[in-house]
Protein backbone atom coordinates (compact mmCIF):
# COMPACT_ATOMS: atom_id res chain seq x y z
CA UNK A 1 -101.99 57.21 16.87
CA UNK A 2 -102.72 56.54 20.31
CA UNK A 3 -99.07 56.02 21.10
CA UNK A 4 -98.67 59.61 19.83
CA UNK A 5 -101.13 61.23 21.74
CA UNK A 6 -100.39 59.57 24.94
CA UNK A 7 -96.68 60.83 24.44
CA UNK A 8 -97.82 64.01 24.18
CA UNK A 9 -100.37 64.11 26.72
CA UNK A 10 -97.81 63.04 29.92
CA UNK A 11 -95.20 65.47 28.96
CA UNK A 12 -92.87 63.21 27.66
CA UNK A 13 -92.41 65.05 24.19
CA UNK A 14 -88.64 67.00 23.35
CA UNK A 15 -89.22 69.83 25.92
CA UNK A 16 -86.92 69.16 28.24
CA UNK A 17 -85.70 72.72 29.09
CA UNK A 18 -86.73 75.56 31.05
CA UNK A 19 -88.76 78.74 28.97
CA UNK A 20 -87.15 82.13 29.15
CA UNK A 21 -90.25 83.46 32.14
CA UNK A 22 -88.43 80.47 34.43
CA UNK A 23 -84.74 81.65 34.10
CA UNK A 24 -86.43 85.30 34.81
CA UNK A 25 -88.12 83.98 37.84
CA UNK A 26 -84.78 81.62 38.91
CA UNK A 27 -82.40 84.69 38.29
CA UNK A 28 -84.80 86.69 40.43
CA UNK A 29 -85.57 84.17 43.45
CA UNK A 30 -81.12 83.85 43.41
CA UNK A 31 -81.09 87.25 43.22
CA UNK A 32 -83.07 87.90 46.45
CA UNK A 33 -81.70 84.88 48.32
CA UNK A 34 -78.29 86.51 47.87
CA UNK A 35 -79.57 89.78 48.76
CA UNK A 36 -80.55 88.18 52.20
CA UNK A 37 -77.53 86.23 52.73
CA UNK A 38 -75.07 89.22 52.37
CA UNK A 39 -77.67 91.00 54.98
CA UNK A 40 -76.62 88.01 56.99
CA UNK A 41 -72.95 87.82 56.22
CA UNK A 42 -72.95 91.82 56.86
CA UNK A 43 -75.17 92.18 60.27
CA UNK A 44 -73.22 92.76 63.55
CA UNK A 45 -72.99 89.85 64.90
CA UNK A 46 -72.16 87.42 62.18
CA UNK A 47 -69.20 89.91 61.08
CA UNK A 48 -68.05 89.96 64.82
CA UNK A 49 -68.09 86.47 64.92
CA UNK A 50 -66.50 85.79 61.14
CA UNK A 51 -63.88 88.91 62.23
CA UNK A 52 -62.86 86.52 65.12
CA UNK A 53 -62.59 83.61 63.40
CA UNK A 54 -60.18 85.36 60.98
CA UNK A 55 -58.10 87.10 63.89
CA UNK A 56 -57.82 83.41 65.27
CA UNK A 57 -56.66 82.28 62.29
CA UNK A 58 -53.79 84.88 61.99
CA UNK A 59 -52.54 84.59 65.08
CA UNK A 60 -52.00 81.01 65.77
CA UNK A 61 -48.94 79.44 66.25
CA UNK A 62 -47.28 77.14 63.48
């Protein structure tokens, strides 16, 4: 019996996976880091800079 409880007190029982509340609060935490990186991606000079690399990239010599 005190095997039992001891396996059940540290958390070492079958649930192993996540509840449905923490894939709602991971979707939403992705969610928002993506919205930041494509505010990023999109600002001025990061799409100057990633325009560049792209016009380098199309022009060079083979």
């Amino acid at each position: 019996m005190r095997a039992r409880w001891h396996r059940l007190g540290c958390g070492t029982g079958r649930d192993a996976g996540m509840s449905t509340s923490e894939y709602a609060m991971g979707t939403i935490a992705a969610c928002a880091f993506a919205a930041v990186l494509y505010k990023v991606v999109t600002s001025g000079p990061v799409a100057a800079a990633l325009q560049s690399v792209v016009e380098k990239a199309l022009h060079a010599k083979f």
